[in-house]
Every structure is written in C-alpha cells, then in structure tokens.
C-alpha atoms as a PDB file:
ATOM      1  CA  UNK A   1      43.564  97.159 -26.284  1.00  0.00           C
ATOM      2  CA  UNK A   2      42.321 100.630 -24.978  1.00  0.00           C
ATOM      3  CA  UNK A   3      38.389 100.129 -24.354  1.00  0.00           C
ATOM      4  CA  UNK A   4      36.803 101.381 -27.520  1.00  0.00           C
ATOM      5  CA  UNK A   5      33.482 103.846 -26.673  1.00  0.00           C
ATOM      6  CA  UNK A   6      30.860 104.395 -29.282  1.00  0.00           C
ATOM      7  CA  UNK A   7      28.516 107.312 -29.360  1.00  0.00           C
ATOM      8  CA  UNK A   8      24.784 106.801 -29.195  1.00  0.00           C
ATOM      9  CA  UNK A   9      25.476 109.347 -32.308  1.00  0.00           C
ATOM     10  CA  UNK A  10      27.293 106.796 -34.385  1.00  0.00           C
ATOM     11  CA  UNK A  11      27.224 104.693 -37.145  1.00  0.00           C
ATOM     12  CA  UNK A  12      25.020 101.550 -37.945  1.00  0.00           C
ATOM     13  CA  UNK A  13      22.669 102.899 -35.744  1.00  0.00           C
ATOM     14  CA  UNK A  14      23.872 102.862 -32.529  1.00  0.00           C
ATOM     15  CA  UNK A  15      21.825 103.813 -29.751  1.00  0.00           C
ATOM     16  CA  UNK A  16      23.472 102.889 -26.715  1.00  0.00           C
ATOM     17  CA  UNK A  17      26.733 103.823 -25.461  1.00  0.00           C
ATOM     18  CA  UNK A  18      28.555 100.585 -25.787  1.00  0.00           C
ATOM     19  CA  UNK A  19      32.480 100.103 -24.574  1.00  0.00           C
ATOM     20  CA  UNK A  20      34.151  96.998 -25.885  1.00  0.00           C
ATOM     21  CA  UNK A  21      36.669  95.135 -24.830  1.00  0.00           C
ATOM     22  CA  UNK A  22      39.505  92.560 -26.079  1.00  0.00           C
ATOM     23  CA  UNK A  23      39.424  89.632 -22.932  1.00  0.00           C
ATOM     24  CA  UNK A  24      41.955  87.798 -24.612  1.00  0.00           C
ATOM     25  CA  UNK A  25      41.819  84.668 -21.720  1.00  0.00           C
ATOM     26  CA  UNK A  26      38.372  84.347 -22.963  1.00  0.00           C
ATOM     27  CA  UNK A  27      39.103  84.144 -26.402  1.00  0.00           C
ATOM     28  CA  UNK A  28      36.246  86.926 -26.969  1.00  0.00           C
ATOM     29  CA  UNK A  29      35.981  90.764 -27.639  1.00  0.00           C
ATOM     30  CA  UNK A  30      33.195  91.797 -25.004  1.00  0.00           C
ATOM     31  CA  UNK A  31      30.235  94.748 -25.357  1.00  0.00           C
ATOM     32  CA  UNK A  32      29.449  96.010 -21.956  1.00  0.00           C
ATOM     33  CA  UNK A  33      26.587  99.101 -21.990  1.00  0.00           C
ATOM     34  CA  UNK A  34      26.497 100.730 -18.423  1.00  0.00           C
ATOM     35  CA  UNK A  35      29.270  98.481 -17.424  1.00  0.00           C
ATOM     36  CA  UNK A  36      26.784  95.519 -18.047  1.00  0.00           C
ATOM     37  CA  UNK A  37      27.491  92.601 -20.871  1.00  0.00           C
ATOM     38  CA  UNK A  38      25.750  93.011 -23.572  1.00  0.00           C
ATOM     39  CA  UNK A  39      27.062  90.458 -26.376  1.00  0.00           C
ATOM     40  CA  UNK A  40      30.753  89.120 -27.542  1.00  0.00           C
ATOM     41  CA  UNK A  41      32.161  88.171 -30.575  1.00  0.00           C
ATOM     42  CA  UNK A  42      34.266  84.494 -29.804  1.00  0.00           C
ATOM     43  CA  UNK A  43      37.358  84.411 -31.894  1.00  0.00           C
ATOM     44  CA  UNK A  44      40.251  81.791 -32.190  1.00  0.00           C
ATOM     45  CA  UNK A  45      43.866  82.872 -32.974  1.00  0.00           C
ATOM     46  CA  UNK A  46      47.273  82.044 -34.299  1.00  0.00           C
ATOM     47  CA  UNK A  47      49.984  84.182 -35.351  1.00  0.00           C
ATOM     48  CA  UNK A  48      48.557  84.872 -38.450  1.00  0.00           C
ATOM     49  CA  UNK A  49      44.730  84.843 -38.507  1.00  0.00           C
ATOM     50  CA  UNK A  50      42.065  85.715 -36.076  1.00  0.00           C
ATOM     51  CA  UNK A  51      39.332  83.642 -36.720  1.00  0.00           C
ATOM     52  CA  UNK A  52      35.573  85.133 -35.591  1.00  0.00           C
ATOM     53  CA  UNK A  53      33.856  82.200 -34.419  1.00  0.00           C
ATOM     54  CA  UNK A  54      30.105  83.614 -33.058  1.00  0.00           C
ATOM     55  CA  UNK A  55      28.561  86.549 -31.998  1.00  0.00           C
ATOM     56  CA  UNK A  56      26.010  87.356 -29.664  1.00  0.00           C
ATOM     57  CA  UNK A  57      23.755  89.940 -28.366  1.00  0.00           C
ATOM     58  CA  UNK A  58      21.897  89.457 -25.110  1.00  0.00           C
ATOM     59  CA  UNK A  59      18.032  89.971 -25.960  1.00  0.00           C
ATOM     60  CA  UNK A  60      17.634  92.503 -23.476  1.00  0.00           C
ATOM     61  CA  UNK A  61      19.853  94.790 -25.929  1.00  0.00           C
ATOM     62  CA  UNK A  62      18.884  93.473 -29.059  1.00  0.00           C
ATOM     63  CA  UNK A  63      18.106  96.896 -31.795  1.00  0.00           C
ATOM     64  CA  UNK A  64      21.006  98.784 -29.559  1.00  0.00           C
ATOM     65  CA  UNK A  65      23.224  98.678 -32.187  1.00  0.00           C
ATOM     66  CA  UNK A  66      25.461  96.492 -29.871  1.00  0.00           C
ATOM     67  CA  UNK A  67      26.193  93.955 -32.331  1.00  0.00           C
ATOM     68  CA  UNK A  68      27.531  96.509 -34.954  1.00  0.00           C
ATOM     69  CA  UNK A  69      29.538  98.645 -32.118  1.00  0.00           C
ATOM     70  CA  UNK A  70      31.168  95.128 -31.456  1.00  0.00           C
ATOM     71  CA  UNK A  71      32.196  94.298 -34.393  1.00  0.00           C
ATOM     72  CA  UNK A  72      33.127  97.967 -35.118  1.00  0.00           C
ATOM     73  CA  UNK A  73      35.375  97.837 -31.811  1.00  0.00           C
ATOM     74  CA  UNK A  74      36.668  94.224 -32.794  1.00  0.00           C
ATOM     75  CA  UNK A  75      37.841  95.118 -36.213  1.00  0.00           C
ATOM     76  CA  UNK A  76      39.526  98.480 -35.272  1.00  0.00           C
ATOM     77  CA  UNK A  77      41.888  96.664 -32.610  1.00  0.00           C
ATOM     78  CA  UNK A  78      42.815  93.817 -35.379  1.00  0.00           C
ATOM     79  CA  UNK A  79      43.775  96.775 -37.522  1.00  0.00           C
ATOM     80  CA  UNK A  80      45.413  98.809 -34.784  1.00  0.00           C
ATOM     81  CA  UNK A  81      47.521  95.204 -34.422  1.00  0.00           C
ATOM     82  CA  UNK A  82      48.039  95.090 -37.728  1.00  0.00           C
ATOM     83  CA  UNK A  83      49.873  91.411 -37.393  1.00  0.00           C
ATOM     84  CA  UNK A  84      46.528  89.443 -38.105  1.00  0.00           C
ATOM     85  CA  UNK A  85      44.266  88.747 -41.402  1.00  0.00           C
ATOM     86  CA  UNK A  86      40.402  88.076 -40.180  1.00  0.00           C
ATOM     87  CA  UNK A  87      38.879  84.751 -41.131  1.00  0.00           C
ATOM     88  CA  UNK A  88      34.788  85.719 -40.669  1.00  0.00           C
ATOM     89  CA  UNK A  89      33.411  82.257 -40.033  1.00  0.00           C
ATOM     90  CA  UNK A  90      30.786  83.891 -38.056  1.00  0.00           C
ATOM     91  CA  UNK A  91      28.053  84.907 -40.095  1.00  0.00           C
ATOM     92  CA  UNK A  92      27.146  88.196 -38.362  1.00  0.00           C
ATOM     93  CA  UNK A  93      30.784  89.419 -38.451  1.00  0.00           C
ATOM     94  CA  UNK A  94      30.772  88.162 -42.067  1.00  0.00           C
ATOM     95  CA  UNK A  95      27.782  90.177 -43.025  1.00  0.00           C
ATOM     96  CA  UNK A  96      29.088  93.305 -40.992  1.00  0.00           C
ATOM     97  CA  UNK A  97      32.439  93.317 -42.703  1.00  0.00           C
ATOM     98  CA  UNK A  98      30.532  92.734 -46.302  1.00  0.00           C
ATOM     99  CA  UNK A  99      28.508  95.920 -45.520  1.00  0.00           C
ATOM    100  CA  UNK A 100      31.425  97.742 -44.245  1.00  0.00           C
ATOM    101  CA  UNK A 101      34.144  98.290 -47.765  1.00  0.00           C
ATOM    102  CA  UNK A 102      36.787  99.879 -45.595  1.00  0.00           C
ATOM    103  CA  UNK A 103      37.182  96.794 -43.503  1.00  0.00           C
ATOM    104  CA  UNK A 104      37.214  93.834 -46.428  1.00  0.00           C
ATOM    105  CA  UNK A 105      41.078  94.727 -46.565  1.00  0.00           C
ATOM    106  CA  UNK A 106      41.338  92.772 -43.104  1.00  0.00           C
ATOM    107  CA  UNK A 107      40.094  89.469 -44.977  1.00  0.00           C
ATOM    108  CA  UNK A 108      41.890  89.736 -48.070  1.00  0.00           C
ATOM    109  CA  UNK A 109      45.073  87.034 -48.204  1.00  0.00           C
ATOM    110  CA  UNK A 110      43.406  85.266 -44.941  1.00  0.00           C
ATOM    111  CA  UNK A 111      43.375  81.728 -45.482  1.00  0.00           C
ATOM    112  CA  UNK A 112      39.764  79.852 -44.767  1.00  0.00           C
ATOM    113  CA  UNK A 113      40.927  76.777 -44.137  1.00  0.00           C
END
C-alpha cells in the first residue's frame, strides 16, 4: 500500500494530518501524525476475509480525527485490493463502516464466523 495522507480539511472531522500505513508483519494498519504513532487498527487475515480485530488511538491524539482517518485509510486499501470481504469485529471499525454507506459493500457476503 501507498501511504494514504488525509487533509486536516477532510472528512469526519479530521484535524490533523494523519498518514497511514498497511505493516502487514504486524498484522495492523498504523496512523502516524508528524511521523509519530498515533493509533492502529489490528486485523487478522486469510485469503478471503480481513478481520478488524481493535483499534486504538493514543490519548495524546484523541479528538484528531485519527481514529476515523484510520479506518478511512484501512478501508480504501481493502478496496484498492479488492480480493478481501471485511469482518468488523472491532466495534469502532464497526461503527465507522455503519456511519459510512459507501463502505458497507466491503462487509456484505463476509462470513462472521
């Protein structure tokens, strides 16, 4: 995955520029603002699902909007894929993706279990 910027402009609110990464040896997408980490989203994979685990936010960037530039970031690169369904066991990811329409496609046909 490219790194993924978002604006302080942007959606959900976000205030600080946050890049996010995929560091797939981790298991984890990864916010960094001002090359600092800031909160990651743990996933687990297989070829067919990625399944979002936890997220979370350092509290000394808590109200940046780096949660919802995370999951923003993390959602684009399963789409870019394109070869995964999203299973949202994590409940801020869940919520995210509820408020979000054009992202529910990701979860449709992805198996829970």
């Amino acid at each position: 995955m490219g790194d993924t910027r978002f604006d302080p402009a942007g959606n959900d609110g976000v205030m600080a520029d946050v890049e996010v990464r995929n560091n797939e040896s981790e298991n984890r997408y990864e916010a960094y603002v001002d090359g600092e980490l800031a909160g990651f989203a743990a996933y687990e994979v297989d070829d067919r699902r990625i399944v979002f685990t936890h997220t979370e936010v350092a509290d000394a960037f808590e109200g940046m909007g780096v949660g919802s530039a995370l999951a923003r970031g993390a959602l684009d690169d399963v789409r870019a894929n394109g070869n995964r369904r999203v299973v949202p066991r994590c409940p801020f990811i869940r919520s995210w993706i509820e408020r979000h329409p054009d992202y529910q496609d990701l979860v449709r046909g992805a198996r829970q279990d």
